[in-house]
PDB file of N, CA and C in Angstrom:
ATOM      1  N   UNK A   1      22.489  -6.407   0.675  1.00  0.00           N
ATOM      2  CA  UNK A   1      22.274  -5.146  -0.008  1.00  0.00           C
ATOM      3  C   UNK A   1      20.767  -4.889  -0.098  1.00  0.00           C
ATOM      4  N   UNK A   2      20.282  -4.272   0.549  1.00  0.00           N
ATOM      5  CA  UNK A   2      19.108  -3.252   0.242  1.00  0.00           C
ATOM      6  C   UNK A   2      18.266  -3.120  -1.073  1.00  0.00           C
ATOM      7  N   UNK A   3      17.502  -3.641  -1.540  1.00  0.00           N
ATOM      8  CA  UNK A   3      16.696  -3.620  -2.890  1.00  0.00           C
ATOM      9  C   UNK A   3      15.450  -2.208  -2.790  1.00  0.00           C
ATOM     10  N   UNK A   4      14.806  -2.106  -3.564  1.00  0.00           N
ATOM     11  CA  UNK A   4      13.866  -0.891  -3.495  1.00  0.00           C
ATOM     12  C   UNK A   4      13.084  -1.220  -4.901  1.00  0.00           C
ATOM     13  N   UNK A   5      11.889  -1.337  -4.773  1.00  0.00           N
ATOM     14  CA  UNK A   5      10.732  -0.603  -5.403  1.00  0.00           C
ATOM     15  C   UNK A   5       9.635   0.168  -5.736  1.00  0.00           C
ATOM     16  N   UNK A   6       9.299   0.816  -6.602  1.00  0.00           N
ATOM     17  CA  UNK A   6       8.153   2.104  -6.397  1.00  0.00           C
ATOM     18  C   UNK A   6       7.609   1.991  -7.556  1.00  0.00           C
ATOM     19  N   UNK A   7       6.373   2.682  -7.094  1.00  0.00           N
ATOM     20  CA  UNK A   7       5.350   2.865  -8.603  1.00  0.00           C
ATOM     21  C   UNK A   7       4.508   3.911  -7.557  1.00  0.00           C
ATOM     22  N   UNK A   8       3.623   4.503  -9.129  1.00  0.00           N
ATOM     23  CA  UNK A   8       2.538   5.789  -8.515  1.00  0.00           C
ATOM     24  C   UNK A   8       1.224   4.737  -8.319  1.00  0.00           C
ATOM     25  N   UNK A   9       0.727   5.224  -7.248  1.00  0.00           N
ATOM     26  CA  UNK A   9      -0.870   5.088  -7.097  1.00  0.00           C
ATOM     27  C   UNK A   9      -1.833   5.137  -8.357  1.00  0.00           C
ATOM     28  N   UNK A  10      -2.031   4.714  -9.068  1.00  0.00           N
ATOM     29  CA  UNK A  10      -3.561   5.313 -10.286  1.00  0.00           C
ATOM     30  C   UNK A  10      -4.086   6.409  -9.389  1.00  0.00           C
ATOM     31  N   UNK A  11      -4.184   7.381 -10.579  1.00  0.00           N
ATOM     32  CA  UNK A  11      -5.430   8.650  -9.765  1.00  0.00           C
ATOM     33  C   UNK A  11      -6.522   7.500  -9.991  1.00  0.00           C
ATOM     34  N   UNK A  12      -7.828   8.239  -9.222  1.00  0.00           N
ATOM     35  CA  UNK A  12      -8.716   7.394  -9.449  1.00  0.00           C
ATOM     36  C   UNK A  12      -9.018   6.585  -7.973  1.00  0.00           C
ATOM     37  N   UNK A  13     -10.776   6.714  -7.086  1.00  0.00           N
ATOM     38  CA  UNK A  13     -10.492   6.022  -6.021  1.00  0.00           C
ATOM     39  C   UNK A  13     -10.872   4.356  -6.365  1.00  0.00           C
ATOM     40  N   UNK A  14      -9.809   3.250  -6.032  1.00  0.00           N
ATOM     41  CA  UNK A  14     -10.529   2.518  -5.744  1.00  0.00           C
ATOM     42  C   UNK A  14     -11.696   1.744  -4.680  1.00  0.00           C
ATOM     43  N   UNK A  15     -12.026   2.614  -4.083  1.00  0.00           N
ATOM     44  CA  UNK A  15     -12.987   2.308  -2.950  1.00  0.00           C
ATOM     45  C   UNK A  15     -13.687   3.282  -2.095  1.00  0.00           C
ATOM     46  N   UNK A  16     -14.786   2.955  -1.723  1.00  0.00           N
ATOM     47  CA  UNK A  16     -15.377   4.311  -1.555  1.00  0.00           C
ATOM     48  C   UNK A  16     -14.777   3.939   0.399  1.00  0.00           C
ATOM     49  N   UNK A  17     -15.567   5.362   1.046  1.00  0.00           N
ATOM     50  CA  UNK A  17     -14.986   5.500   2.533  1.00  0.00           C
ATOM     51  C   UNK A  17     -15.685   4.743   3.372  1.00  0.00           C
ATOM     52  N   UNK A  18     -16.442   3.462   3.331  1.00  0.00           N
ATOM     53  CA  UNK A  18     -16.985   2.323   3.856  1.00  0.00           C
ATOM     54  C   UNK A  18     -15.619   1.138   3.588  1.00  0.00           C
ATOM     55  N   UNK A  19     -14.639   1.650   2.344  1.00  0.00           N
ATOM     56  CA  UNK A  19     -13.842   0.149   1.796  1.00  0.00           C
ATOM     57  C   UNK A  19     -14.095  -0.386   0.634  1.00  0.00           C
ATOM     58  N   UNK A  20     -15.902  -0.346   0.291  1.00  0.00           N
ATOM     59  CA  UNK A  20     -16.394  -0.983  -0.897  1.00  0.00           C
ATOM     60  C   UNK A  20     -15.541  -1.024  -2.323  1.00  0.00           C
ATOM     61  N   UNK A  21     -15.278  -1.771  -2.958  1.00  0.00           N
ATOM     62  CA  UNK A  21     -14.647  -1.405  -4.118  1.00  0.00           C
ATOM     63  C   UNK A  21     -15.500  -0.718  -4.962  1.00  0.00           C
ATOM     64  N   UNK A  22     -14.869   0.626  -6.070  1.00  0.00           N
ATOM     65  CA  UNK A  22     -15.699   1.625  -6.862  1.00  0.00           C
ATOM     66  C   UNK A  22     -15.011   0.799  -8.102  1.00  0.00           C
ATOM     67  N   UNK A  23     -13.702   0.803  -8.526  1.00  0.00           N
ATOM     68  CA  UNK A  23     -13.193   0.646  -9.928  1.00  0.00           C
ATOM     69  C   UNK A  23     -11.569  -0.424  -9.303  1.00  0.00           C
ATOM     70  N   UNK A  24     -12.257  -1.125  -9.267  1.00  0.00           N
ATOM     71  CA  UNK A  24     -10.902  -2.447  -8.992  1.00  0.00           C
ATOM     72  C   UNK A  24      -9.357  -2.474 -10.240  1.00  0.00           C
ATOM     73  N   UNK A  25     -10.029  -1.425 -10.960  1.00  0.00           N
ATOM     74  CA  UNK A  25      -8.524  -1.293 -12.169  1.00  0.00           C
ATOM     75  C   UNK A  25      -7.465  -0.421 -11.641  1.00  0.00           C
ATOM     76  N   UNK A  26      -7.792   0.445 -10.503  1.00  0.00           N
ATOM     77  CA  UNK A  26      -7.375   1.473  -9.671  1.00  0.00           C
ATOM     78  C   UNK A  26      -6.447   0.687  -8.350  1.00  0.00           C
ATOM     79  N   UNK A  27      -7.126  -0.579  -8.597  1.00  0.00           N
ATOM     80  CA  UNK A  27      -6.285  -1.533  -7.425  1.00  0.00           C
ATOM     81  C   UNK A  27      -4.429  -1.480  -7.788  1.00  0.00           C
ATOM     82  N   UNK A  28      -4.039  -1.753  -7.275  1.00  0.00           N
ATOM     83  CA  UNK A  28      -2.529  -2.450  -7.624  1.00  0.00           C
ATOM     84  C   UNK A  28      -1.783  -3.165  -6.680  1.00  0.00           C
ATOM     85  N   UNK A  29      -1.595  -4.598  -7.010  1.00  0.00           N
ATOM     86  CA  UNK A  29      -0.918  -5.729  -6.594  1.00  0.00           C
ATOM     87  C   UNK A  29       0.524  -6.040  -6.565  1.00  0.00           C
ATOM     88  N   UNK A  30       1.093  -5.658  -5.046  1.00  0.00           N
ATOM     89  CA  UNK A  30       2.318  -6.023  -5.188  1.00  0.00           C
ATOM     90  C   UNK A  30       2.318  -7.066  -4.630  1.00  0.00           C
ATOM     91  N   UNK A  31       4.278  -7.671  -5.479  1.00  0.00           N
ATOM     92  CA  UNK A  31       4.478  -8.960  -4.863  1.00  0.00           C
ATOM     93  C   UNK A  31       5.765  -8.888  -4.023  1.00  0.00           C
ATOM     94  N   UNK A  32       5.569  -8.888  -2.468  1.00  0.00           N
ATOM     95  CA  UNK A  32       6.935  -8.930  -1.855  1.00  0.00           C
ATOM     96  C   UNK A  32       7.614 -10.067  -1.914  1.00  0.00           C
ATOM     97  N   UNK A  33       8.967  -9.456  -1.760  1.00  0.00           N
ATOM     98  CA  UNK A  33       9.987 -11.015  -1.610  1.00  0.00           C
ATOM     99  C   UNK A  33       9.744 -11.555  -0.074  1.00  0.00           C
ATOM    100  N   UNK A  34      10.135 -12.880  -0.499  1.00  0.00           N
ATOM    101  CA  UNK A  34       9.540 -13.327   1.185  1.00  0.00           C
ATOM    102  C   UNK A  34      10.529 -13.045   2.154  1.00  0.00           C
ATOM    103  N   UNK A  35      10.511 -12.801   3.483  1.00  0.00           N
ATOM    104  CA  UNK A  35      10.487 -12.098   4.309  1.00  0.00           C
ATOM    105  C   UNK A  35      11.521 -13.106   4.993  1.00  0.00           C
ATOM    106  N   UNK A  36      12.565 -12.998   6.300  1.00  0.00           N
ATOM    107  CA  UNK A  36      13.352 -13.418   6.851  1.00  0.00           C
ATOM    108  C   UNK A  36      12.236 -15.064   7.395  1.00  0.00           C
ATOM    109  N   UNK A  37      13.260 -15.676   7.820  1.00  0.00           N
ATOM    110  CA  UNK A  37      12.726 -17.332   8.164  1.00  0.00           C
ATOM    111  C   UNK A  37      12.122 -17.891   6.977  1.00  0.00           C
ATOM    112  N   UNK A  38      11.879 -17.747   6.200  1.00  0.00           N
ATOM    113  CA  UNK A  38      11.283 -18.154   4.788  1.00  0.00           C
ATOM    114  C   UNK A  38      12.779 -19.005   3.882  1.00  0.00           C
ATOM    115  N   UNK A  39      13.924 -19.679   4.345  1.00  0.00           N
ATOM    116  CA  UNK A  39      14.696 -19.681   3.281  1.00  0.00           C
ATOM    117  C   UNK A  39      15.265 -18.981   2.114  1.00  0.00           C
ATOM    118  N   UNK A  40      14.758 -17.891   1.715  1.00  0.00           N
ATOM    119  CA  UNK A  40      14.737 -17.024   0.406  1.00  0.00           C
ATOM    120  C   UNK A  40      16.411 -15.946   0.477  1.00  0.00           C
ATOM    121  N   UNK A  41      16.455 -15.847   1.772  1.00  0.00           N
ATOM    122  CA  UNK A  41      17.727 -15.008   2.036  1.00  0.00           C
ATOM    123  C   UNK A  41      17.208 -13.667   2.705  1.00  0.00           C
ATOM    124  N   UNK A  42      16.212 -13.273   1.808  1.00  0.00           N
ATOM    125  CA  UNK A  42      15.652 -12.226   2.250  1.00  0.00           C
ATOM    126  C   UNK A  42      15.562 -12.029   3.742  1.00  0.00           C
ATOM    127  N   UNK A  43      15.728 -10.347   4.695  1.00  0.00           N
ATOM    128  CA  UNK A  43      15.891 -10.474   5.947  1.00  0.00           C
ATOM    129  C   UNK A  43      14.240  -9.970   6.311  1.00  0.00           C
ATOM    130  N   UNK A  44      14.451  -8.766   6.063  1.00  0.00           N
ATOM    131  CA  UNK A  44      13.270  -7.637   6.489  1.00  0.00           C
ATOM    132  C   UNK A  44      12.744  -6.728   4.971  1.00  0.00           C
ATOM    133  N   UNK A  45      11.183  -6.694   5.357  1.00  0.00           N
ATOM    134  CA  UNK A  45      10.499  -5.715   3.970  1.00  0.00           C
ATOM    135  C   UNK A  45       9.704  -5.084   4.520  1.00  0.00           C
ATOM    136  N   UNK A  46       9.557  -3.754   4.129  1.00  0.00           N
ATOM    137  CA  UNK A  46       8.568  -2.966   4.517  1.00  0.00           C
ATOM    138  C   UNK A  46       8.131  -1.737   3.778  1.00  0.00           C
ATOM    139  N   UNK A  47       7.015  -1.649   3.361  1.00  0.00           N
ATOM    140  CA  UNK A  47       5.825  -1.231   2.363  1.00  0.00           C
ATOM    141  C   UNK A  47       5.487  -0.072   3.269  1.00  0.00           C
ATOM    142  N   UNK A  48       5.788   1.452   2.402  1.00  0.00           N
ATOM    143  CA  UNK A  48       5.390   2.916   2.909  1.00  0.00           C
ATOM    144  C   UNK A  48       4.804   3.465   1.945  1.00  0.00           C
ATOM    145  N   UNK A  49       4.632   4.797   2.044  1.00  0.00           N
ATOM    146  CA  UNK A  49       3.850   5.511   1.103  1.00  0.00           C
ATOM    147  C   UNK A  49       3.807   7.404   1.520  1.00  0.00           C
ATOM    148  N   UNK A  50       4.156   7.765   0.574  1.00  0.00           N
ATOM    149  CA  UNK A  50       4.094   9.211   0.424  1.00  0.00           C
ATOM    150  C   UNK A  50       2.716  10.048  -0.481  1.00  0.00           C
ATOM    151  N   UNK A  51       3.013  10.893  -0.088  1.00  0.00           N
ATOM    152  CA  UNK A  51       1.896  12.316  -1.012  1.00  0.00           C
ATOM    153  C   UNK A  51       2.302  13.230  -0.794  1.00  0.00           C
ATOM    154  N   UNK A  52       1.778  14.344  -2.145  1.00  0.00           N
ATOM    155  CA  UNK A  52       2.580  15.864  -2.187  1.00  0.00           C
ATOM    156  C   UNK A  52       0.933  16.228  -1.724  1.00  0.00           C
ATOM    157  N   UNK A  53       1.191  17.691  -1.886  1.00  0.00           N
ATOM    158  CA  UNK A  53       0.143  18.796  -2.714  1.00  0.00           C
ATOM    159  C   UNK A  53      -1.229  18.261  -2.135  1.00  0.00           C
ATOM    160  N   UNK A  54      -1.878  17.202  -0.961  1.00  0.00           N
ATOM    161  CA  UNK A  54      -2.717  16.825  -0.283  1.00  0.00           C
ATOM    162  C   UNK A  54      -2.629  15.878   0.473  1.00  0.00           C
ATOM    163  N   UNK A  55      -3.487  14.977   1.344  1.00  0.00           N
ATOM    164  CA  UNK A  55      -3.327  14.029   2.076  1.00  0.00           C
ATOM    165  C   UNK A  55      -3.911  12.940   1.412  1.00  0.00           C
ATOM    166  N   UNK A  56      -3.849  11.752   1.556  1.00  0.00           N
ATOM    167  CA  UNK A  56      -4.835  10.569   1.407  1.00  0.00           C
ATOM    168  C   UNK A  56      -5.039   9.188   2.000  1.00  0.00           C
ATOM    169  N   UNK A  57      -6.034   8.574   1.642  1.00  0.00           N
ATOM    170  CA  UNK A  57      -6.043   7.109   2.561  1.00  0.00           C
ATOM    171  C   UNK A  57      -6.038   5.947   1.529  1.00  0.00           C
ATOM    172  N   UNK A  58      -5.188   5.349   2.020  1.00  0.00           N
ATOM    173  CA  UNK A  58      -5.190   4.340   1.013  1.00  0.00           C
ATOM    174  C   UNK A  58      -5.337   2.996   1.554  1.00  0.00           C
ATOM    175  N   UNK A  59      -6.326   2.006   1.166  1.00  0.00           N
ATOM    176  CA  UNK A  59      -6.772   0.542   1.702  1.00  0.00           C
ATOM    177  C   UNK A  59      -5.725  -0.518   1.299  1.00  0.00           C
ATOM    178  N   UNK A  60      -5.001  -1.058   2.028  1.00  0.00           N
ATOM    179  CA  UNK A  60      -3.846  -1.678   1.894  1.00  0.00           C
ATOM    180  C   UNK A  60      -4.676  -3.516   2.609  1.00  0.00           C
ATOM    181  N   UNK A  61      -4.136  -4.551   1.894  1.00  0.00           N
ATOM    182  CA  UNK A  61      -4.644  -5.549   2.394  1.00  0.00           C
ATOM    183  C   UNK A  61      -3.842  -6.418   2.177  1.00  0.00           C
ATOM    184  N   UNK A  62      -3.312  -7.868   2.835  1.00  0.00           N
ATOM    185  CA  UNK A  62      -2.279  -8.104   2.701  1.00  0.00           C
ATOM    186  C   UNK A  62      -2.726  -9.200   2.500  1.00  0.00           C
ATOM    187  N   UNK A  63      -2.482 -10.696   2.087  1.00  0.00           N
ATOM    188  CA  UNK A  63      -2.578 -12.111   1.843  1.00  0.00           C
ATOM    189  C   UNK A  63      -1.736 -12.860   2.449  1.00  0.00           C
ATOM    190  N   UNK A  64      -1.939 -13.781   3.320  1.00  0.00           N
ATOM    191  CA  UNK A  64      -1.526 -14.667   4.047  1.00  0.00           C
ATOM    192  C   UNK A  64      -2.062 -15.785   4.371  1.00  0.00           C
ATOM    193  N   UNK A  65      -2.025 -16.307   4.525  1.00  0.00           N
ATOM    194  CA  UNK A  65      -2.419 -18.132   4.888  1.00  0.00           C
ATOM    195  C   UNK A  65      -3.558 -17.984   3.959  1.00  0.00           C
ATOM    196  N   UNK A  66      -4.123 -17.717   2.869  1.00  0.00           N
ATOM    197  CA  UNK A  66      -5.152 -18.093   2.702  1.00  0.00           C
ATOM    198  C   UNK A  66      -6.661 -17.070   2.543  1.00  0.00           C
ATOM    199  N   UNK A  67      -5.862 -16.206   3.706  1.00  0.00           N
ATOM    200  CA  UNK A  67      -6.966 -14.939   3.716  1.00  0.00           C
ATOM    201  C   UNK A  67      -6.597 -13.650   3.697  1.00  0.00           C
ATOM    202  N   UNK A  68      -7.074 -12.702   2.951  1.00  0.00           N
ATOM    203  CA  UNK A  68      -7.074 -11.377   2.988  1.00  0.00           C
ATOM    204  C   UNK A  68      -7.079 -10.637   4.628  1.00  0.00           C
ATOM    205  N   UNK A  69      -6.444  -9.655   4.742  1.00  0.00           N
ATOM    206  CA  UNK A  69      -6.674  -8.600   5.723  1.00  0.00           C
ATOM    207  C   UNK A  69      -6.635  -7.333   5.482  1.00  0.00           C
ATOM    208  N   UNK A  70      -7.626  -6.524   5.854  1.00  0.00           N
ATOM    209  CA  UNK A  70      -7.418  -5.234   5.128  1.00  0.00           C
ATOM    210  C   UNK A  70      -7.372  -4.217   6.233  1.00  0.00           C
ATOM    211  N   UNK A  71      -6.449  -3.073   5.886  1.00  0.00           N
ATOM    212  CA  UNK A  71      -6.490  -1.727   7.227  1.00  0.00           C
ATOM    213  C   UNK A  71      -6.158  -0.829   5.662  1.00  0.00           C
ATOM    214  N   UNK A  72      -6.644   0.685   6.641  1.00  0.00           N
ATOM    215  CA  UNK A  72      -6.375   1.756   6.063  1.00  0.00           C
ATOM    216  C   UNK A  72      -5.140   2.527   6.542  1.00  0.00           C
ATOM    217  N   UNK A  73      -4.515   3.432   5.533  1.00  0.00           N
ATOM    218  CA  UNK A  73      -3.541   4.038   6.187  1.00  0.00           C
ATOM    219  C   UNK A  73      -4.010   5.317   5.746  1.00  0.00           C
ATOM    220  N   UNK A  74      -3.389   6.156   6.696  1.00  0.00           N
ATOM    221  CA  UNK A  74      -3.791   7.782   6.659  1.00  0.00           C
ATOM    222  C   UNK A  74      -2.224   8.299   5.319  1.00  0.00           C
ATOM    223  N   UNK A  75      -2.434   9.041   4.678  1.00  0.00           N
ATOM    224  CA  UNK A  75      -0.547   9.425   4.247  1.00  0.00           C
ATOM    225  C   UNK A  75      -1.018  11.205   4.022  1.00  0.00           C
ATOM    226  N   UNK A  76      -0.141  12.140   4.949  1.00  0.00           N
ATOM    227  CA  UNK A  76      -0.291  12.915   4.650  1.00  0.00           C
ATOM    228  C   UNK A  76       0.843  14.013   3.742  1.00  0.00           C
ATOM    229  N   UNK A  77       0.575  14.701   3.133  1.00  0.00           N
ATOM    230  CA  UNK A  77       1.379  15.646   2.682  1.00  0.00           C
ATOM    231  C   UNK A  77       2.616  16.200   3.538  1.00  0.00           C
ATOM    232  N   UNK A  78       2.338  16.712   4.791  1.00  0.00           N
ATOM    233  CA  UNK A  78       3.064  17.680   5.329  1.00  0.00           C
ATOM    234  C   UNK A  78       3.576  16.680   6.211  1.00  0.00           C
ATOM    235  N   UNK A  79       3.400  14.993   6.373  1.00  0.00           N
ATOM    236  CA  UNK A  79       4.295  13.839   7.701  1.00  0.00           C
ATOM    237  C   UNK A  79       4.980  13.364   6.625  1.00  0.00           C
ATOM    238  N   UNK A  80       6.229  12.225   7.632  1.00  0.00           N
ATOM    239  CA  UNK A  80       6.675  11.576   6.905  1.00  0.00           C
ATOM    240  C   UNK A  80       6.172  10.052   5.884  1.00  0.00           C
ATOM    241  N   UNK A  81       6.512   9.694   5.514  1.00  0.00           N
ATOM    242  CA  UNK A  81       6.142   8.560   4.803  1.00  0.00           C
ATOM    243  C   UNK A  81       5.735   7.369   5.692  1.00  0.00           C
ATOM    244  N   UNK A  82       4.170   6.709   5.567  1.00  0.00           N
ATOM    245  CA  UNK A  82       4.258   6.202   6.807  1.00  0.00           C
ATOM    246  C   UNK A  82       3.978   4.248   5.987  1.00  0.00           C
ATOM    247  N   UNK A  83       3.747   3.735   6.819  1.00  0.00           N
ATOM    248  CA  UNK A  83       3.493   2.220   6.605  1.00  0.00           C
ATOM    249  C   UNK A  83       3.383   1.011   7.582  1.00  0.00           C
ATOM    250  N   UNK A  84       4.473  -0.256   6.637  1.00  0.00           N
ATOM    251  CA  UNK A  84       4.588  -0.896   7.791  1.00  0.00           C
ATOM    252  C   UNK A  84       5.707  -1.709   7.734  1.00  0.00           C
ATOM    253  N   UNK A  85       6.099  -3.136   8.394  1.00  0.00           N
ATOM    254  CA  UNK A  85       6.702  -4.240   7.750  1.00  0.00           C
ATOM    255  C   UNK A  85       5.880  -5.643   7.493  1.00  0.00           C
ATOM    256  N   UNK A  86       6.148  -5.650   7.024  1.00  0.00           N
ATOM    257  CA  UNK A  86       5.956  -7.051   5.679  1.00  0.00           C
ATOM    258  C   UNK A  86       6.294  -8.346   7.026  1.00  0.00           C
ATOM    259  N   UNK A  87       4.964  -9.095   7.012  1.00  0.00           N
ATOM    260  CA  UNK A  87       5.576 -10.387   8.300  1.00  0.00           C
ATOM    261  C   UNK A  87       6.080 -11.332   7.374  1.00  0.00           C
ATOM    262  N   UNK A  88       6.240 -12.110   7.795  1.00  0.00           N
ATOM    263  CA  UNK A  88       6.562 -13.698   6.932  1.00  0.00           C
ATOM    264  C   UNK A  88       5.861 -14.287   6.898  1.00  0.00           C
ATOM    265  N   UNK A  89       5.443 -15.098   5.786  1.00  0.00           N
ATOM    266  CA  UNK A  89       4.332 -15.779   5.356  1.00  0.00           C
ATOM    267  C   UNK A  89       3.878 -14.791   4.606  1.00  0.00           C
ATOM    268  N   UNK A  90       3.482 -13.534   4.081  1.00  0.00           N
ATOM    269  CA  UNK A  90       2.314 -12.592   3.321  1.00  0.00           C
ATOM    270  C   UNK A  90       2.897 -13.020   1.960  1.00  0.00           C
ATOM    271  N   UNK A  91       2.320 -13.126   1.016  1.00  0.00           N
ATOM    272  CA  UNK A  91       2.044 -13.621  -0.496  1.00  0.00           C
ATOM    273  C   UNK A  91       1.987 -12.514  -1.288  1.00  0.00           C
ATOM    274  N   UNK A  92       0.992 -11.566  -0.834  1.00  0.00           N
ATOM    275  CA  UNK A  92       0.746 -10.301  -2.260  1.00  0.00           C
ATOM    276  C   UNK A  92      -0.196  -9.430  -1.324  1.00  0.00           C
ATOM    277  N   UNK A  93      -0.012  -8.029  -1.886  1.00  0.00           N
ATOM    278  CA  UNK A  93      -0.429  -6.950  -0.763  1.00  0.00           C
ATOM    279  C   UNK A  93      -1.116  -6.066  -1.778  1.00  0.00           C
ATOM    280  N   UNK A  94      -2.624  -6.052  -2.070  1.00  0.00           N
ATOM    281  CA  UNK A  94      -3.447  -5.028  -2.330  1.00  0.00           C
ATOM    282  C   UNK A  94      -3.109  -3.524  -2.027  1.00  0.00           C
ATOM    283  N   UNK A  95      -3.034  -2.718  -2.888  1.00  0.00           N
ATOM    284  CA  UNK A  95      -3.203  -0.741  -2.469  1.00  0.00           C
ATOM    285  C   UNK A  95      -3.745  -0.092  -3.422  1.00  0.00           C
ATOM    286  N   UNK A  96      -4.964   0.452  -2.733  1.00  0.00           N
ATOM    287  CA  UNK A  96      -5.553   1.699  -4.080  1.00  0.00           C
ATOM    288  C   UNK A  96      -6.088   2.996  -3.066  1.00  0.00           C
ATOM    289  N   UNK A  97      -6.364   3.976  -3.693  1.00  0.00           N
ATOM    290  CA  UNK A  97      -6.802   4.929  -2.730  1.00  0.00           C
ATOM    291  C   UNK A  97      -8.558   4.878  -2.388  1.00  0.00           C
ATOM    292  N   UNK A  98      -8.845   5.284  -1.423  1.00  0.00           N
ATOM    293  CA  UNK A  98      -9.791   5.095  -0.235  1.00  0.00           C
ATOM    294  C   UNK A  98     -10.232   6.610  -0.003  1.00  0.00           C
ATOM    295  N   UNK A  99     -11.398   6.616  -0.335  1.00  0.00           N
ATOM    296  CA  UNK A  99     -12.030   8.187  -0.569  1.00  0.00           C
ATOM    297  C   UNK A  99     -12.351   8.284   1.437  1.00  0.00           C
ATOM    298  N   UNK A 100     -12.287   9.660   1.898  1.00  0.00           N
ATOM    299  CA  UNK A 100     -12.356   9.770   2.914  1.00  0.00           C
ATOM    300  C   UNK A 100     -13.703   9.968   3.555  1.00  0.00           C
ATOM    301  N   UNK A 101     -14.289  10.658   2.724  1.00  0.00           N
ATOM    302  CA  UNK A 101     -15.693  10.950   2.747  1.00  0.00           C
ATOM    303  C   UNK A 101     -16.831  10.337   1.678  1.00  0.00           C
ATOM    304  N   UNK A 102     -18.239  10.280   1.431  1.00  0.00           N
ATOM    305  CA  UNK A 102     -18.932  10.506   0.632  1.00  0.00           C
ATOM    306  C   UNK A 102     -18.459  11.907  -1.212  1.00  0.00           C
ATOM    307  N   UNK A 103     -18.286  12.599   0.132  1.00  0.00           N
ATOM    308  CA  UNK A 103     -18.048  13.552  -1.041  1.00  0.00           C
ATOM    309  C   UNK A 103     -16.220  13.918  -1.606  1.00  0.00           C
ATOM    310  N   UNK A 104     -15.694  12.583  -1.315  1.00  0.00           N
ATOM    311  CA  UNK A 104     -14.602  13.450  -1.488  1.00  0.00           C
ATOM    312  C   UNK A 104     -14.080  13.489  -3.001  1.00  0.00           C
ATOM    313  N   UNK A 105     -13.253  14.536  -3.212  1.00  0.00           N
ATOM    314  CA  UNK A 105     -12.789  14.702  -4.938  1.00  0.00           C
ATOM    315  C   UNK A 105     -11.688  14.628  -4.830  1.00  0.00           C
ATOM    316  N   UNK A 106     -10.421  14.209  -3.921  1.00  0.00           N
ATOM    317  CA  UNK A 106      -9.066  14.917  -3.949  1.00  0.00           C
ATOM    318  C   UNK A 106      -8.355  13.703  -4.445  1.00  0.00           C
ATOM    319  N   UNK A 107      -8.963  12.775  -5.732  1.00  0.00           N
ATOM    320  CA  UNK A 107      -7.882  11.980  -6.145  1.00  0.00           C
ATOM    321  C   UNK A 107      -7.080  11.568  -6.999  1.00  0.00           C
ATOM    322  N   UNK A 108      -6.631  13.453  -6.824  1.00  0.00           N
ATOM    323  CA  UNK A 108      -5.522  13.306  -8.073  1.00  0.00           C
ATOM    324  C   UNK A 108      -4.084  13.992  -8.001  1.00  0.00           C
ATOM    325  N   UNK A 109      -3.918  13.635  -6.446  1.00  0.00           N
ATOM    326  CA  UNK A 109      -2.651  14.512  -5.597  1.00  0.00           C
ATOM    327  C   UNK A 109      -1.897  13.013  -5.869  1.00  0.00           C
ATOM    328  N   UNK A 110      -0.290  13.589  -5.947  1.00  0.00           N
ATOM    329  CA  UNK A 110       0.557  12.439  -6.212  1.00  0.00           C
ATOM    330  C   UNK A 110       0.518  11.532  -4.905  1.00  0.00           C
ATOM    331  N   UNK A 111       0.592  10.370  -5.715  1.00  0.00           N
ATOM    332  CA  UNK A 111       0.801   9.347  -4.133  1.00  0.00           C
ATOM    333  C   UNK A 111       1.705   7.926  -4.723  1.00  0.00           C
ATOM    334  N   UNK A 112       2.351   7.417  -3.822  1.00  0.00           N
ATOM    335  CA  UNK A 112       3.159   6.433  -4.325  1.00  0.00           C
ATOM    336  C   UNK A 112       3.566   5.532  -3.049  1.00  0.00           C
ATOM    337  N   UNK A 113       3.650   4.526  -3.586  1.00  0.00           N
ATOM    338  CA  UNK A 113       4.277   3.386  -2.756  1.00  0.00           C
ATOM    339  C   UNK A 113       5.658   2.540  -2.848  1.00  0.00           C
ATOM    340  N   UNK A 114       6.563   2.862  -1.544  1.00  0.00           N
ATOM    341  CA  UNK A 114       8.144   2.393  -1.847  1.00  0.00           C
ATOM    342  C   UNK A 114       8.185   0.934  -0.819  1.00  0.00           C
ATOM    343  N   UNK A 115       8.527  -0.248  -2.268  1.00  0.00           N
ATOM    344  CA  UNK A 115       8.602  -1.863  -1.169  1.00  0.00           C
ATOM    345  C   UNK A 115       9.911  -1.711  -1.245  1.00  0.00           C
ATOM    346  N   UNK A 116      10.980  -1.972   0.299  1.00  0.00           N
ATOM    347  CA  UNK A 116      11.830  -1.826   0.415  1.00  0.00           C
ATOM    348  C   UNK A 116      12.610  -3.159   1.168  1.00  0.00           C
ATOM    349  N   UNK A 117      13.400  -3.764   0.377  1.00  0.00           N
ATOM    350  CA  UNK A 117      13.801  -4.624   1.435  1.00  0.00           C
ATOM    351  C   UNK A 117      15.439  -5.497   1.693  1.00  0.00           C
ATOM    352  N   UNK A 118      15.934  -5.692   2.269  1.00  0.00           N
ATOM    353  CA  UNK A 118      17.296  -6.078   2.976  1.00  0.00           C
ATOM    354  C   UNK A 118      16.914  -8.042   2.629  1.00  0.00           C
ATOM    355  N   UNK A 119      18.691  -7.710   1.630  1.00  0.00           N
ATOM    356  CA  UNK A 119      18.294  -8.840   1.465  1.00  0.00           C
ATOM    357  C   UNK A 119      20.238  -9.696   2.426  1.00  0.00           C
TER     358      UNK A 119
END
């Protein structure tokens, strides 16, 4: 059976459009269930993300063996919900929003993240 979780983004960027962190309280730490070959039961997970009323980027980084990896994702208003899947082995997955520009102001359009996974 299929599990599902969601929460909103914090308005608020955590990181400016280099990556740098601005306000790390803006961060939010999920914890996936572990992933198929892991013993756990669990098969497949995979971490997306939506927005209304604008677009945004959000710095997603994932934990595995030991070390961080970080990519950006684009999420726009008017596409579908985009993301990824969850490998085996990842521990806990960083997401806050990621200003696009120097000047950008747009961070206070809804945005949210759905961990979804088959267990």
């Amino acid at each position: 059976m299929p599990t599902f979780q969601t929460e909103d983004i914090p308005h608020g960027f955590a990181f400016d459009e280099a990556g740098k962190v601005i306000h790390p309280r803006y961060v939010r730490i999920i914890a996936p269930p572990p992933p198929s070959g892991t013993g756990f039961g669990w098969k497949r997970v995979w971490l997306t993300f939506a927005s209304d009323f604008g677009d945004a980027k959000v710095r997603v980084a994932v934990f595995k063996s030991g070390t961080w990896t970080a990519r950006t994702v684009d999420v726009t208003s008017s596409g579908n919900r985009v993301g990824f899947e969850i490998e085996s082995g990842v521990q806990k997955v960083s997401v806050g929003r990621m200003k696009t520009t120097a000047v950008d102001r747009n961070e206070d359009i809804p945005l949210s993240w759905l961990l979804e996974s088959q267990a």
